[in-house]
PDB file of N, CA and C in Angstrom:
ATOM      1  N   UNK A   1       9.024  21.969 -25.274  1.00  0.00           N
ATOM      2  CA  UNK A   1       8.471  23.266 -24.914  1.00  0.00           C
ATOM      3  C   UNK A   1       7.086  23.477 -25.542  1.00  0.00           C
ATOM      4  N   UNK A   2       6.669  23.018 -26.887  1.00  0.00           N
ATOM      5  CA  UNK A   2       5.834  23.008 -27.528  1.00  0.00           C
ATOM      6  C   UNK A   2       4.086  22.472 -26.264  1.00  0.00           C
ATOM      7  N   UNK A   3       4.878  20.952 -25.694  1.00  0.00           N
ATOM      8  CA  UNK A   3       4.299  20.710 -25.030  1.00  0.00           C
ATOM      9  C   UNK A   3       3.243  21.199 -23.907  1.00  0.00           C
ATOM     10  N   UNK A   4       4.471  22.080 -23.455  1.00  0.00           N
ATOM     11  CA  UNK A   4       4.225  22.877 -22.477  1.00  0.00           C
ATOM     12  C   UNK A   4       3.030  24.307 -22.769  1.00  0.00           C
ATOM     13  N   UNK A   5       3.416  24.448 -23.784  1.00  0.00           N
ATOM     14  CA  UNK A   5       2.490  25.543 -24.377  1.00  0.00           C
ATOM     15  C   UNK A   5       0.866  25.046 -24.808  1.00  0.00           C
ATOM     16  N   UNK A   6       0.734  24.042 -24.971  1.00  0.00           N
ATOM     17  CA  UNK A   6      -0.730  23.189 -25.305  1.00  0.00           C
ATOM     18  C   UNK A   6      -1.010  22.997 -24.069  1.00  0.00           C
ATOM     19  N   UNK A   7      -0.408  22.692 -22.853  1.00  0.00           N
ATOM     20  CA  UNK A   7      -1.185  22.602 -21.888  1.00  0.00           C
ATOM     21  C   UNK A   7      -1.644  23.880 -20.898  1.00  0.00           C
ATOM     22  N   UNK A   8      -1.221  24.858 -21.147  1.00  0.00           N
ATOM     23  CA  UNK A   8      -0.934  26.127 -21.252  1.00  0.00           C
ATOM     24  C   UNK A   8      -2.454  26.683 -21.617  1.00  0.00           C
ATOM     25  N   UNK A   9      -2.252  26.185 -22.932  1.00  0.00           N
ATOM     26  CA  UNK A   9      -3.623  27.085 -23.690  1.00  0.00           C
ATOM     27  C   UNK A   9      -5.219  26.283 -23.060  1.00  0.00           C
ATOM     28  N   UNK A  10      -4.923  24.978 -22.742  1.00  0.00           N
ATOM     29  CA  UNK A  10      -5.697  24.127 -22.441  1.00  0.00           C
ATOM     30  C   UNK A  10      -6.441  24.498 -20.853  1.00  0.00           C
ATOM     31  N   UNK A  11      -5.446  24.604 -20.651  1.00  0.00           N
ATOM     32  CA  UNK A  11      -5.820  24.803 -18.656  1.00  0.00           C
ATOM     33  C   UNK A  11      -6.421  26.227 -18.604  1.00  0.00           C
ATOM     34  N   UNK A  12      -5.833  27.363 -19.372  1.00  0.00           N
ATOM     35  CA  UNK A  12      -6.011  28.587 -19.406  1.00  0.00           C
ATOM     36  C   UNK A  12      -7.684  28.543 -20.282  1.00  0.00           C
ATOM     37  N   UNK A  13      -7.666  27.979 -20.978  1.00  0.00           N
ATOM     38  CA  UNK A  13      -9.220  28.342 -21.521  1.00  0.00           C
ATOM     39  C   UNK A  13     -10.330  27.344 -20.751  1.00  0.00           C
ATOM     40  N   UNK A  14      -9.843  26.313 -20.370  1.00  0.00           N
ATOM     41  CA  UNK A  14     -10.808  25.463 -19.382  1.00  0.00           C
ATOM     42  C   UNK A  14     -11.162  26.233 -18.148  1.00  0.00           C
ATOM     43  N   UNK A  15      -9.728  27.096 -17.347  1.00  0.00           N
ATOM     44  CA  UNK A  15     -10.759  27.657 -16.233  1.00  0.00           C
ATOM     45  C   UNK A  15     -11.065  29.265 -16.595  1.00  0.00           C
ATOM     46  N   UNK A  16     -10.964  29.695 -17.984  1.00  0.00           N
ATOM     47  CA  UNK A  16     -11.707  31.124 -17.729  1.00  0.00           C
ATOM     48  C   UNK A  16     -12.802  30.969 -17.882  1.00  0.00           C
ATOM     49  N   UNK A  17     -13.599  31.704 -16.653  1.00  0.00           N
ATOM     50  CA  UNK A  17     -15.145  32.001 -16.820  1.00  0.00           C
ATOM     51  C   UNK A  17     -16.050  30.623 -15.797  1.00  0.00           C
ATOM     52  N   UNK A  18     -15.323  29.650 -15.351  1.00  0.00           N
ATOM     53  CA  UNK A  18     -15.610  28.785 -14.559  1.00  0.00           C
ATOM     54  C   UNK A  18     -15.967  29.563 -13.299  1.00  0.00           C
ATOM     55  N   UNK A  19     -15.985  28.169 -12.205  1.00  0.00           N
ATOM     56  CA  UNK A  19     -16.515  28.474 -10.374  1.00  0.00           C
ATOM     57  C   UNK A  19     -15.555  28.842  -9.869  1.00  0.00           C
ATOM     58  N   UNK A  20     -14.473  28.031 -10.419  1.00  0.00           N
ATOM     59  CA  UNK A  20     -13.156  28.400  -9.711  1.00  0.00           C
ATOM     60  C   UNK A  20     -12.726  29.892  -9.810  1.00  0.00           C
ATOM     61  N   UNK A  21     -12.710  30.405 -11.229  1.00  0.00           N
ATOM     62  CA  UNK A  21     -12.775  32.286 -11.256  1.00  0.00           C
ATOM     63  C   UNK A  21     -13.413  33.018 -10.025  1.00  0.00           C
ATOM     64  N   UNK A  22     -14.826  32.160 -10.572  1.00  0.00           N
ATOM     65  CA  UNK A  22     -15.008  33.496  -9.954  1.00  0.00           C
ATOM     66  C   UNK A  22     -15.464  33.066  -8.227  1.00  0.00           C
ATOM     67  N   UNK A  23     -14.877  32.311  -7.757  1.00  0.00           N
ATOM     68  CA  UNK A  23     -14.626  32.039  -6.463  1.00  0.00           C
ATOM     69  C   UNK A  23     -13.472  32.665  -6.336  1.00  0.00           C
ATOM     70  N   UNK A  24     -12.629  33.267  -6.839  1.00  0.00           N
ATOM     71  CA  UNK A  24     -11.513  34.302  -6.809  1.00  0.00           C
ATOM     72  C   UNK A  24     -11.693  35.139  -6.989  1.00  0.00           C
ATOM     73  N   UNK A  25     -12.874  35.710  -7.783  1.00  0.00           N
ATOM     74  CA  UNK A  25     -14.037  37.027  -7.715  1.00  0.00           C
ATOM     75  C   UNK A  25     -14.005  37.470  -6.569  1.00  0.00           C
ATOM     76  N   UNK A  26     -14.699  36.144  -5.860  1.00  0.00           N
ATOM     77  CA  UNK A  26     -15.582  36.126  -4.568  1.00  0.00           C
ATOM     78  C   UNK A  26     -14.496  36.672  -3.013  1.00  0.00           C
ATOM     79  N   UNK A  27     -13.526  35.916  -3.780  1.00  0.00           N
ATOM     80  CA  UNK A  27     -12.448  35.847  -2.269  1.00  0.00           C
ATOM     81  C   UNK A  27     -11.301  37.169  -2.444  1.00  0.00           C
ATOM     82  N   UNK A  28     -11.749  37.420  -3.622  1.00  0.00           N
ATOM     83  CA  UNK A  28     -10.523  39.064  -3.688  1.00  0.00           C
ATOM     84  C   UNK A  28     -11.622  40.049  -3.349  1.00  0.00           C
ATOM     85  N   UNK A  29     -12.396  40.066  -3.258  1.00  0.00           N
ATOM     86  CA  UNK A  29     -13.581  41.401  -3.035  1.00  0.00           C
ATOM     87  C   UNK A  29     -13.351  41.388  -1.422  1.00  0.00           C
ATOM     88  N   UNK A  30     -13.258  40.621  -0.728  1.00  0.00           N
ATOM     89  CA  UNK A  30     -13.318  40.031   0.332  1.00  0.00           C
ATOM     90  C   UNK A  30     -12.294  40.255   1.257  1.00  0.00           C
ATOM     91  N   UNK A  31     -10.886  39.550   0.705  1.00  0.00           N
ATOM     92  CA  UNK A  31      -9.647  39.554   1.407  1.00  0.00           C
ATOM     93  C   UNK A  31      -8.326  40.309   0.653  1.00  0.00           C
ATOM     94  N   UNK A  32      -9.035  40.789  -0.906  1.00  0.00           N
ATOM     95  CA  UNK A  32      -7.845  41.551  -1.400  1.00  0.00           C
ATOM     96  C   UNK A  32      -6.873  40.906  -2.463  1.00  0.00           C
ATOM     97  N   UNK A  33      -6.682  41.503  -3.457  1.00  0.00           N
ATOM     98  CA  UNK A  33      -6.309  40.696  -5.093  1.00  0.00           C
ATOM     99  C   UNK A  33      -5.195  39.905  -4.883  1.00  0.00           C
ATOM    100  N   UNK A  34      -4.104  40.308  -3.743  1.00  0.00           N
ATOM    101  CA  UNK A  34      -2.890  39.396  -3.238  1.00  0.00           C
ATOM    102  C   UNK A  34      -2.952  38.100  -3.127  1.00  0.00           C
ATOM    103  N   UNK A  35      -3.745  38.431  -1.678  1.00  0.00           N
ATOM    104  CA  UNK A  35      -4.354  36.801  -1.084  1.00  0.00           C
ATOM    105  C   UNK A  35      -5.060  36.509  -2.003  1.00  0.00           C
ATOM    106  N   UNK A  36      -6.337  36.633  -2.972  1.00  0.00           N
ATOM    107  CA  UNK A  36      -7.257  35.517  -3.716  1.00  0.00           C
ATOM    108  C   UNK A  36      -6.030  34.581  -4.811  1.00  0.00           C
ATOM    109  N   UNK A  37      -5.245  35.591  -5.389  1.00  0.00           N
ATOM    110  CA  UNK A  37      -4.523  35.552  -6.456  1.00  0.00           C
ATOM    111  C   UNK A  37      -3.253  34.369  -5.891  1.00  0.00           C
ATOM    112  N   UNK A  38      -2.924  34.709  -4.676  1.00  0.00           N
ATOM    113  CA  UNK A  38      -1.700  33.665  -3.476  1.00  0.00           C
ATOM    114  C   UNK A  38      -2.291  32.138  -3.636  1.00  0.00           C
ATOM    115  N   UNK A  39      -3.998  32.334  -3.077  1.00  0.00           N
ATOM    116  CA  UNK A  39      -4.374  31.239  -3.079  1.00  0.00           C
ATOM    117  C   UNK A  39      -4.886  30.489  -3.852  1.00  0.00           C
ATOM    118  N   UNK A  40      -5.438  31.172  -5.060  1.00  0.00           N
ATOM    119  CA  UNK A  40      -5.908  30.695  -6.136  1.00  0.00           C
ATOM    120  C   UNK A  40      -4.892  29.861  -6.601  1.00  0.00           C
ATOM    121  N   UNK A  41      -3.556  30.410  -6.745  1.00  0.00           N
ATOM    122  CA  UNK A  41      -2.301  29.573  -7.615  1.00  0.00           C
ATOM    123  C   UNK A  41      -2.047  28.750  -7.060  1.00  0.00           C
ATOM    124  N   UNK A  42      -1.814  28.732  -5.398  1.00  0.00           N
ATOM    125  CA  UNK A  42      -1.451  27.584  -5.000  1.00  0.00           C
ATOM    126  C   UNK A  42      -2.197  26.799  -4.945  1.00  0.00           C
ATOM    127  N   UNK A  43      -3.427  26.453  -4.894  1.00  0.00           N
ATOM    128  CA  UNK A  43      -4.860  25.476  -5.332  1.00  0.00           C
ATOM    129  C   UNK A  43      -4.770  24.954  -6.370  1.00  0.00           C
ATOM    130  N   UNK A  44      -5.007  25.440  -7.381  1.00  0.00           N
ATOM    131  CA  UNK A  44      -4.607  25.340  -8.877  1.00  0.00           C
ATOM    132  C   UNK A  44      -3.159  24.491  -8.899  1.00  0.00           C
ATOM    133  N   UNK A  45      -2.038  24.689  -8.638  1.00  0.00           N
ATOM    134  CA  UNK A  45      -0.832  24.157  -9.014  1.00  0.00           C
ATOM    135  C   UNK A  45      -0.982  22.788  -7.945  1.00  0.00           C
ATOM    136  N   UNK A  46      -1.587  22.873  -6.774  1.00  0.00           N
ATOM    137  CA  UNK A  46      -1.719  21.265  -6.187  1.00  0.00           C
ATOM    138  C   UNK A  46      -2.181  20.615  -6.622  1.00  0.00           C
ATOM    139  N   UNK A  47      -3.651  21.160  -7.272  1.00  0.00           N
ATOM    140  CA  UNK A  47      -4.918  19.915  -7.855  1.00  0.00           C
ATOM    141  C   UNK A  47      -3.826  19.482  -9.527  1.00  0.00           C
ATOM    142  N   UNK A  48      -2.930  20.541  -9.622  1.00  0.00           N
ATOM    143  CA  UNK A  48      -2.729  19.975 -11.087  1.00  0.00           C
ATOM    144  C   UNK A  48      -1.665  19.035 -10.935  1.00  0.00           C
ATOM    145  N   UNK A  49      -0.966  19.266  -9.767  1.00  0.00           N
ATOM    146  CA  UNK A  49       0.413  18.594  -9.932  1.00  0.00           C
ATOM    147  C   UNK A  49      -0.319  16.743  -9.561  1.00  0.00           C
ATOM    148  N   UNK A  50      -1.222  17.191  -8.693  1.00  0.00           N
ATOM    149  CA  UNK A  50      -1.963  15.494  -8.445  1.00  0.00           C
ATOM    150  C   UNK A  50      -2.475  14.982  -9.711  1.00  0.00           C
ATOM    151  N   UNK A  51      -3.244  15.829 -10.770  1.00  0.00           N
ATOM    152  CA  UNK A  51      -3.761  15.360 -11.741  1.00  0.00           C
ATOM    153  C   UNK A  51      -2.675  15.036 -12.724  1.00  0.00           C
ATOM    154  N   UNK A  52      -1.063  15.893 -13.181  1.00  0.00           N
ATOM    155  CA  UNK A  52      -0.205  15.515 -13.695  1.00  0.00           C
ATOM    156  C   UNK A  52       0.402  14.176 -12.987  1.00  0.00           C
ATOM    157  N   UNK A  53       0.832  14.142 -11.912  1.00  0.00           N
ATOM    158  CA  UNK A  53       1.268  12.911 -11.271  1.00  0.00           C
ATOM    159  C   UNK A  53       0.002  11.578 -11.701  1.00  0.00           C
ATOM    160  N   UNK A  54      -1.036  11.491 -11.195  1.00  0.00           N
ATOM    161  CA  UNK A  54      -1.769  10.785 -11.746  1.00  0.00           C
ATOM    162  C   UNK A  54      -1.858  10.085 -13.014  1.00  0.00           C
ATOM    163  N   UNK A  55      -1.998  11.093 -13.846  1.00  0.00           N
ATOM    164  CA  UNK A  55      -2.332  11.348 -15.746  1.00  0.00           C
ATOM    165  C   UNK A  55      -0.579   9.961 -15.742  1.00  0.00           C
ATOM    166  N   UNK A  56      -0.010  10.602 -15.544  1.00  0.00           N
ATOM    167  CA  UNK A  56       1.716  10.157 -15.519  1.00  0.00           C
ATOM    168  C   UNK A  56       1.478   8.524 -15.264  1.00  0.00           C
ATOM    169  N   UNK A  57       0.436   8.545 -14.402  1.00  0.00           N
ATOM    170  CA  UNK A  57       0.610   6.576 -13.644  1.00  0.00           C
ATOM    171  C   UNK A  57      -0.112   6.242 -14.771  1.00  0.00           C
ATOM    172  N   UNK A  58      -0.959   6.865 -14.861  1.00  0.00           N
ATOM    173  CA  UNK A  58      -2.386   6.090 -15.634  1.00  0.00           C
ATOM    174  C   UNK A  58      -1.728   6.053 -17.305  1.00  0.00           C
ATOM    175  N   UNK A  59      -0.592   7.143 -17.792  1.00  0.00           N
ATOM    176  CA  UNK A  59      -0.601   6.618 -19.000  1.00  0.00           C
ATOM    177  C   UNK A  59       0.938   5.810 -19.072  1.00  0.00           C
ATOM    178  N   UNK A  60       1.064   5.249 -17.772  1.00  0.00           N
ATOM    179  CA  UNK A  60       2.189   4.463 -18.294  1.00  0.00           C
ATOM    180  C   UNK A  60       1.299   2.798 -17.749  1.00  0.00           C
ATOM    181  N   UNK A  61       0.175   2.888 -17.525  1.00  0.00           N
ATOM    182  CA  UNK A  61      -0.519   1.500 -18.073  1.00  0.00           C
ATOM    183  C   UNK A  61      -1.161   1.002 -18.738  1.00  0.00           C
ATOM    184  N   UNK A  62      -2.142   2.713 -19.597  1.00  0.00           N
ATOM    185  CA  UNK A  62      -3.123   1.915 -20.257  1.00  0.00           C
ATOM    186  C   UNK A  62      -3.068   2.650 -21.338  1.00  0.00           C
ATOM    187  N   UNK A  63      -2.578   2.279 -22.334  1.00  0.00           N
ATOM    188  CA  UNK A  63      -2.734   3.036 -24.000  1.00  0.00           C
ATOM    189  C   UNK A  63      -3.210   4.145 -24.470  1.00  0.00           C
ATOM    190  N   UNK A  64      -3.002   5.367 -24.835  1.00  0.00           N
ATOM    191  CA  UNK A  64      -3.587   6.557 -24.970  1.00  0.00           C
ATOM    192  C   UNK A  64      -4.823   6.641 -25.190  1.00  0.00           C
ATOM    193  N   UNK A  65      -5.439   5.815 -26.481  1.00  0.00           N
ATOM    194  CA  UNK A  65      -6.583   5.487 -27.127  1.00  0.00           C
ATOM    195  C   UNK A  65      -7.595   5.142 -25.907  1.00  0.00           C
ATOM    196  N   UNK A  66      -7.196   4.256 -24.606  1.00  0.00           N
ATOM    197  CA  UNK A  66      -8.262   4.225 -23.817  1.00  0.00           C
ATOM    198  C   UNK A  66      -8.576   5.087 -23.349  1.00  0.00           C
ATOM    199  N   UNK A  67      -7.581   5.849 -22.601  1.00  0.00           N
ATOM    200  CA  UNK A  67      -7.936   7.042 -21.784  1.00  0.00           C
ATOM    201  C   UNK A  67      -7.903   8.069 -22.158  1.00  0.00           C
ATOM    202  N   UNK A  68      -8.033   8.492 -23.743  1.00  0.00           N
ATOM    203  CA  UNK A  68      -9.347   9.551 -24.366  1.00  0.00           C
ATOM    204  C   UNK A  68     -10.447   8.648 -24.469  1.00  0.00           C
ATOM    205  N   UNK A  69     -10.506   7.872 -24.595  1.00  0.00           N
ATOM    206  CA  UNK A  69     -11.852   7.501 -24.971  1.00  0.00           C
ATOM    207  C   UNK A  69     -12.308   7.057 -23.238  1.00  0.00           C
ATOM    208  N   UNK A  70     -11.851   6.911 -22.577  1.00  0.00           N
ATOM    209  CA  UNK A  70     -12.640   7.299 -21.140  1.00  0.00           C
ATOM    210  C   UNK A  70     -13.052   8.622 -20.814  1.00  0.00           C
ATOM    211  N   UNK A  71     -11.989   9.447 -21.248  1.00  0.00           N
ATOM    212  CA  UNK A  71     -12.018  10.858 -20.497  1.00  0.00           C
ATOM    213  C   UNK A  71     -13.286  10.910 -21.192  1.00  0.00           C
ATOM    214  N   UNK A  72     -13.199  10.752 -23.009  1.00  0.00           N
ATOM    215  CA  UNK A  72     -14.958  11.178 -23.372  1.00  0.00           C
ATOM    216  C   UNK A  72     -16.334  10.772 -22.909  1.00  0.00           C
ATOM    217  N   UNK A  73     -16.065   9.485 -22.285  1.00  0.00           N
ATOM    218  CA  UNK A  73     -16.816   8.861 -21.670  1.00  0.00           C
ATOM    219  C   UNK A  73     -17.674   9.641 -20.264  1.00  0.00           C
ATOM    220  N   UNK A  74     -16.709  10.166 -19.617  1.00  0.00           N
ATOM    221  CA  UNK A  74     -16.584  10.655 -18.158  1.00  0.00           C
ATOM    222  C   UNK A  74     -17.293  12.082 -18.506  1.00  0.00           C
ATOM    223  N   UNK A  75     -16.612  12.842 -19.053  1.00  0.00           N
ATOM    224  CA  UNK A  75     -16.696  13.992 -19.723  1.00  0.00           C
ATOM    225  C   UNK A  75     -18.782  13.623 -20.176  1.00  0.00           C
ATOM    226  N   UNK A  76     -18.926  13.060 -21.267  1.00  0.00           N
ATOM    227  CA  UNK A  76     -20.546  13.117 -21.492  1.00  0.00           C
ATOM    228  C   UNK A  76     -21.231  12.386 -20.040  1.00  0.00           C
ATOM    229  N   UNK A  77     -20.971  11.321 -19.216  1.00  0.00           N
ATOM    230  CA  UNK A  77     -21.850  11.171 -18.224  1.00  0.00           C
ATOM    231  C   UNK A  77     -21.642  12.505 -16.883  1.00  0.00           C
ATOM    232  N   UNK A  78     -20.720  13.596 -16.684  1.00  0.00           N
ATOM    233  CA  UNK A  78     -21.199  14.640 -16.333  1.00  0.00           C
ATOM    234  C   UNK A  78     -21.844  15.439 -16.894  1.00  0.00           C
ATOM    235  N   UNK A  79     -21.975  15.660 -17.793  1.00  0.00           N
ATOM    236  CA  UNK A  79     -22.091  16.720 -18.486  1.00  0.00           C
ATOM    237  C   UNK A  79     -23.911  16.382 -18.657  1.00  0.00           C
ATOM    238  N   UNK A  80     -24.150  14.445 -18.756  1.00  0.00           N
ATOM    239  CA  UNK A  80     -25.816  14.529 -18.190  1.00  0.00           C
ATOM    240  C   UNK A  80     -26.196  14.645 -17.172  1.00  0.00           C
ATOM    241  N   UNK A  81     -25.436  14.528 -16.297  1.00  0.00           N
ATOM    242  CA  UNK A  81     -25.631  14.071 -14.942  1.00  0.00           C
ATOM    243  C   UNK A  81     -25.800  16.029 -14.293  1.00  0.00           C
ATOM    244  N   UNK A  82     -25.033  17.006 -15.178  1.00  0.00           N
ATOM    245  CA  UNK A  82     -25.013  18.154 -14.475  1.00  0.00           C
ATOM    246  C   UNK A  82     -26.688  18.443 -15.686  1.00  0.00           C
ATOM    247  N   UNK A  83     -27.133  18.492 -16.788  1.00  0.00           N
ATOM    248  CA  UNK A  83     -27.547  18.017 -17.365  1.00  0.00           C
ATOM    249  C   UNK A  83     -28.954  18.076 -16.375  1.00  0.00           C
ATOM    250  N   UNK A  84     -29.134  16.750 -15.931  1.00  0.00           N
ATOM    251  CA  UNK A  84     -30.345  16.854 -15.879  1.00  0.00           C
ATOM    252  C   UNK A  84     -30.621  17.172 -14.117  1.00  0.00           C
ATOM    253  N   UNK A  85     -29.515  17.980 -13.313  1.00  0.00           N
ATOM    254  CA  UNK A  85     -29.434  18.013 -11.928  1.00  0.00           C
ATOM    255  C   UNK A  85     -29.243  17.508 -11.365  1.00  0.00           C
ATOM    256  N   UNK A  86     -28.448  16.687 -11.607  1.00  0.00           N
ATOM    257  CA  UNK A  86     -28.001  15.237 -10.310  1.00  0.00           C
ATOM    258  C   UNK A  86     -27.029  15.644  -9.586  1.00  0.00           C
ATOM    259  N   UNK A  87     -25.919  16.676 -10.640  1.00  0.00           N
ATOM    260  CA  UNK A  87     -24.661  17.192  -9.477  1.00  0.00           C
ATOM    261  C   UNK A  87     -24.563  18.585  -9.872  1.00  0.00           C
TER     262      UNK A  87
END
C-alpha cells in the first residue's frame, strides 16, 4: 500500500500545473467540469496503465540501476532539447 501512495504523490505533483491541467482548464470552460474531469481521467488512467504495463516489461529485463539511469538520461536530453527549442 505504501507503494501505492509514492506513486500517488509522484503522478499528483508531476501533473499539477502542467499542459495536461490546464488543457482541462481549456476543455471545462468549454464543455463543462463533468466532461473535462470524465475525460481527463480516462486519458490519464490509459497513458498510465500503458506506461505501468510497459515500466512492468522493461523492469523485468533490465536492472533497476539502468533504467534510472536512462530515465536521467532521457529526462536531461529533453529538458535541452525543450531547452534550447527543438520540441
Amino acid at each position: 500500500m505504501k507503494e501505492v501512495l509514492y506513486v500517488f504523490v509522484a503522478i499528483f505533483l508531476a501533473e499539477l500545473g502542467d499542459k495536461t491541467q490546464l488543457a482541462t482548464i481549456a476543455f471545462a470552460s468549454k464543455y463543462g467540469w463533468a466532461k473535462a474531469f470524465t475525460g481527463a481521467i480516462l486519458g490519464l488512467a490509459l497513458v498510465n496503465l500503458i506506461g505501468a504495463f510497459v515500466g512492468e516489461k522493461i523492469g523485468e529485463a533490465l536492472p533497476v540501476e539502468i533504467i534510472h539511469k536512462g530515465a536521467g538520461v532521457l529526462f536531461i536530453i529533453f529538458g535541452l532539447l525543450m531547452f534550447f527549442g527543438k520540441i
